[in-house]
C-alpha atoms as a PDB file:
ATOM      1  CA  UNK A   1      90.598  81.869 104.831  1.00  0.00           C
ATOM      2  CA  UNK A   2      91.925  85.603 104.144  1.00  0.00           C
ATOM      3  CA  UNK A   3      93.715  86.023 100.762  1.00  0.00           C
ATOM      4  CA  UNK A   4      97.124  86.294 102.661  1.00  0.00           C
ATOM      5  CA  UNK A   5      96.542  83.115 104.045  1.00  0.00           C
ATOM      6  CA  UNK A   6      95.645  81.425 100.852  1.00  0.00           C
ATOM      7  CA  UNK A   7      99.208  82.953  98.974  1.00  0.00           C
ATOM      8  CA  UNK A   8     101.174  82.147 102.246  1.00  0.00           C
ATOM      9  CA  UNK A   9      99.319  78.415 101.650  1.00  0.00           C
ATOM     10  CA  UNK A  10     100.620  78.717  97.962  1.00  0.00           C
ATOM     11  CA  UNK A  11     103.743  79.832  98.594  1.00  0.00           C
ATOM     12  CA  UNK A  12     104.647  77.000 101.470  1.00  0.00           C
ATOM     13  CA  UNK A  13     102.922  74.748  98.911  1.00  0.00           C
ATOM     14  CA  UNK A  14     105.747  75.749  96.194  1.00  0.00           C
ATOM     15  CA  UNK A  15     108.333  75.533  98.852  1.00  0.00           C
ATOM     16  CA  UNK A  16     107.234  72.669  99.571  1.00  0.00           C
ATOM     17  CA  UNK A  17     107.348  70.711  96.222  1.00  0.00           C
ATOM     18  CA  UNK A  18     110.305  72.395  95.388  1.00  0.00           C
ATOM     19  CA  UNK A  19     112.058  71.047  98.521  1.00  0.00           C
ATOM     20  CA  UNK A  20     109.899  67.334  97.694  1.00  0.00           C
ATOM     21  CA  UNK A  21     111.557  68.002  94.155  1.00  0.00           C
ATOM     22  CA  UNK A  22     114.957  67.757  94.839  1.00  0.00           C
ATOM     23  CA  UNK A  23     114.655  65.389  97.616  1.00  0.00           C
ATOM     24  CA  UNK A  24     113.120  63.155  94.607  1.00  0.00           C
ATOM     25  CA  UNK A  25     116.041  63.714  92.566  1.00  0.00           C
ATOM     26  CA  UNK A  26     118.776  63.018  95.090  1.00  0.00           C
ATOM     27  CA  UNK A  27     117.209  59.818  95.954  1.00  0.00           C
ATOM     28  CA  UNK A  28     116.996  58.862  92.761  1.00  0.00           C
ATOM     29  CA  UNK A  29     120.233  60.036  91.930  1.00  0.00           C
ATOM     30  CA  UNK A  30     121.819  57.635  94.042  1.00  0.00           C
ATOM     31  CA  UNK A  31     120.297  54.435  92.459  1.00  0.00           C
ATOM     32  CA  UNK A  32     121.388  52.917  89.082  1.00  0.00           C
ATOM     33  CA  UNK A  33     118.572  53.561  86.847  1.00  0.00           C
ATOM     34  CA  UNK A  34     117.103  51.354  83.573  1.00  0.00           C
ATOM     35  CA  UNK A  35     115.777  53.405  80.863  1.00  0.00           C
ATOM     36  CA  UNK A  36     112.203  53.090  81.498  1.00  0.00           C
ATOM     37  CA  UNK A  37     112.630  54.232  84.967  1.00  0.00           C
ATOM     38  CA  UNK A  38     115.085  57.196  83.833  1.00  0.00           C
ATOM     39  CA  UNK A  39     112.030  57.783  81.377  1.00  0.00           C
ATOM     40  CA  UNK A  40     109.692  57.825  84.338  1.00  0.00           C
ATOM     41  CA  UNK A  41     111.842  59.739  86.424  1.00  0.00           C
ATOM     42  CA  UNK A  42     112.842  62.537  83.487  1.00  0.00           C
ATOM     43  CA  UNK A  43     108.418  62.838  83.034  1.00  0.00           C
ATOM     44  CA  UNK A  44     108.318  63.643  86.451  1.00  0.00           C
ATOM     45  CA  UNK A  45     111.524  65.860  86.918  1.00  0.00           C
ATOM     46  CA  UNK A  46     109.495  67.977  84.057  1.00  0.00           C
ATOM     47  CA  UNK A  47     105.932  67.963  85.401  1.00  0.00           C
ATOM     48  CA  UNK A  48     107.512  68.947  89.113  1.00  0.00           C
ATOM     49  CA  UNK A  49     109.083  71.843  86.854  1.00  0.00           C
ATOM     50  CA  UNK A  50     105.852  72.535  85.326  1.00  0.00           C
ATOM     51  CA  UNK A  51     103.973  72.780  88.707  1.00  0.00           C
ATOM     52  CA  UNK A  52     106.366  74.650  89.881  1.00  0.00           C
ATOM     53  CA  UNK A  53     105.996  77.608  87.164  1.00  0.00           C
ATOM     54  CA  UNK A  54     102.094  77.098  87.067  1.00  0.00           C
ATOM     55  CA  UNK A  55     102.410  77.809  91.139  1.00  0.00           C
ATOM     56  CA  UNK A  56     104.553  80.783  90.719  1.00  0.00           C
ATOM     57  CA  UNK A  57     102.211  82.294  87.975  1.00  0.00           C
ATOM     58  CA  UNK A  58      99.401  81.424  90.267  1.00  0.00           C
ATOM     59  CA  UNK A  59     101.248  83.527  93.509  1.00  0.00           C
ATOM     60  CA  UNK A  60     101.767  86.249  91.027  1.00  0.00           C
ATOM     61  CA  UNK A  61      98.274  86.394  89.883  1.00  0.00           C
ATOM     62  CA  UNK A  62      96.577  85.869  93.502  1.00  0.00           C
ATOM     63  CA  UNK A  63      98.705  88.958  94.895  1.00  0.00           C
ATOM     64  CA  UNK A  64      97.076  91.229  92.118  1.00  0.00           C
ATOM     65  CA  UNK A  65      94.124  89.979  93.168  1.00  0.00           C
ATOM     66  CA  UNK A  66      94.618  91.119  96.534  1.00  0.00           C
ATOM     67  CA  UNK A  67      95.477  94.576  95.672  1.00  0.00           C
ATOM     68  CA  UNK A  68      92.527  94.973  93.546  1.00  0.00           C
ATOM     69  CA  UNK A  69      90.374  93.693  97.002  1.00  0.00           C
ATOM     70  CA  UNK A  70      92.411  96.425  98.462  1.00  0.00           C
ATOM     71  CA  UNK A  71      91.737  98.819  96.238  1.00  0.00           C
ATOM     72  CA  UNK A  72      87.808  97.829  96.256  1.00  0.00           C
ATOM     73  CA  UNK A  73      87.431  97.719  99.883  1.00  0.00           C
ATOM     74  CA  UNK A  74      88.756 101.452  99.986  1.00  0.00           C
ATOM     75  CA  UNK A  75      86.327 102.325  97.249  1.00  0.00           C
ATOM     76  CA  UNK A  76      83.592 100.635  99.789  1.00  0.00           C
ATOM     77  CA  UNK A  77      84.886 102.812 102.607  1.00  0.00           C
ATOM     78  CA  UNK A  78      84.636 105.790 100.827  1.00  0.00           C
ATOM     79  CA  UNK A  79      81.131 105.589  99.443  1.00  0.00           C
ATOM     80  CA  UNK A  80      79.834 104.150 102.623  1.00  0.00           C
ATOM     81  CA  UNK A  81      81.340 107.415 104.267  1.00  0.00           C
ATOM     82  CA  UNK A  82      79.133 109.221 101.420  1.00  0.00           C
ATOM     83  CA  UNK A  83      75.901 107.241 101.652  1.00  0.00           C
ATOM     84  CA  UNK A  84      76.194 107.701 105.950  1.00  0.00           C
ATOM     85  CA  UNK A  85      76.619 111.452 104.625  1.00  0.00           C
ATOM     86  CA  UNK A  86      73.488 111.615 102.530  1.00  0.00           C
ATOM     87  CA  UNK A  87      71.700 109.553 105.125  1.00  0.00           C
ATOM     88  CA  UNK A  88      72.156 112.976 107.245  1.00  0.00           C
ATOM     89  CA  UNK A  89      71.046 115.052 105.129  1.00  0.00           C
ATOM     90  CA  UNK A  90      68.123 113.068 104.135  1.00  0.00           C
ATOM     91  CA  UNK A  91      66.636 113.150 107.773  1.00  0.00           C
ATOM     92  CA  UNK A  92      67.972 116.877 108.133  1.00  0.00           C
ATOM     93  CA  UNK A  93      65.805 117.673 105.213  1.00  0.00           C
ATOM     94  CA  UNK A  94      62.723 115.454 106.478  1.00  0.00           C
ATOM     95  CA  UNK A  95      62.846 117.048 109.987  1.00  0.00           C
ATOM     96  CA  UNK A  96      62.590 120.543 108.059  1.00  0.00           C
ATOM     97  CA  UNK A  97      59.671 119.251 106.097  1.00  0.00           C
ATOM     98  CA  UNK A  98      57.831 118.122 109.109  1.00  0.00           C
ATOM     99  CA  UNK A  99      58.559 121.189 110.765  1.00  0.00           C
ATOM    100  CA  UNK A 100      57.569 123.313 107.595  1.00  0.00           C
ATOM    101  CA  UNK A 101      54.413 121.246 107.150  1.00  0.00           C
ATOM    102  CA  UNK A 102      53.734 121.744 110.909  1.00  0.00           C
ATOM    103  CA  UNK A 103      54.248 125.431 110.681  1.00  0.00           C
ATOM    104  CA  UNK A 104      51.867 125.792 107.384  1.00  0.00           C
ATOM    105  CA  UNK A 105      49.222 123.781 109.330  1.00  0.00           C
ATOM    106  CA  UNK A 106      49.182 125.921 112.053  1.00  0.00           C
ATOM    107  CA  UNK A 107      48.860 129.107 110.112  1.00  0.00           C
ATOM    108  CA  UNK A 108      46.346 127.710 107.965  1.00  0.00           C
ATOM    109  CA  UNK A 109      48.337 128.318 104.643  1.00  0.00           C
END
């Protein structure tokens, strides 16, 4: 799962419980409620509410964690640019040892 797929997944999630949320509360809005269930009712009203922030600080923190990928994977780009670089040189230079070794060989140096 890419990381845009996982905050599009928390951010239907949200939507989601925010929409299950206030389905919850006009249902129950339309009964005649006892204490104890208003008590019940109120607890969940305010851990819905607390999910709700804990999923919005989560979005938040999962799309700086996507730049920072972002930002890594150019870093990655950019030295594997530099190592393919220095791989070229390193056979350049071989070939001219082999062909300096060769030439010393043949002239008995």
């Amino acid at each position: 799962m890419s990381p845009l797929e996982l905050t599009q997944l928390i951010a239907m999630a949200g939507g989601g419980l925010l929409a299950f949320a206030y389905a919850i509360q006009k249902f129950l809005g339309s009964w005649q409620l006892n204490n104890a269930e208003s008590s019940v009712v109120g607890l969940m009203r305010s851990e819905l509410e607390r999910m709700a922030e804990q999923n919005t600080h989560l979005s938040v923190e999962l799309g700086k964690l996507q730049e920072e990928m972002i930002r890594l994977n150019k870093q990655l780009r950019i030295l594997t640019e530099e190592n393919q670089r220095l791989h070229t040189e390193i056979v350049s230079l071989t070939n001219e040892i082999a062909t300096l070794h060769s030439y010393i060989t043949t002239k008995g140096i």
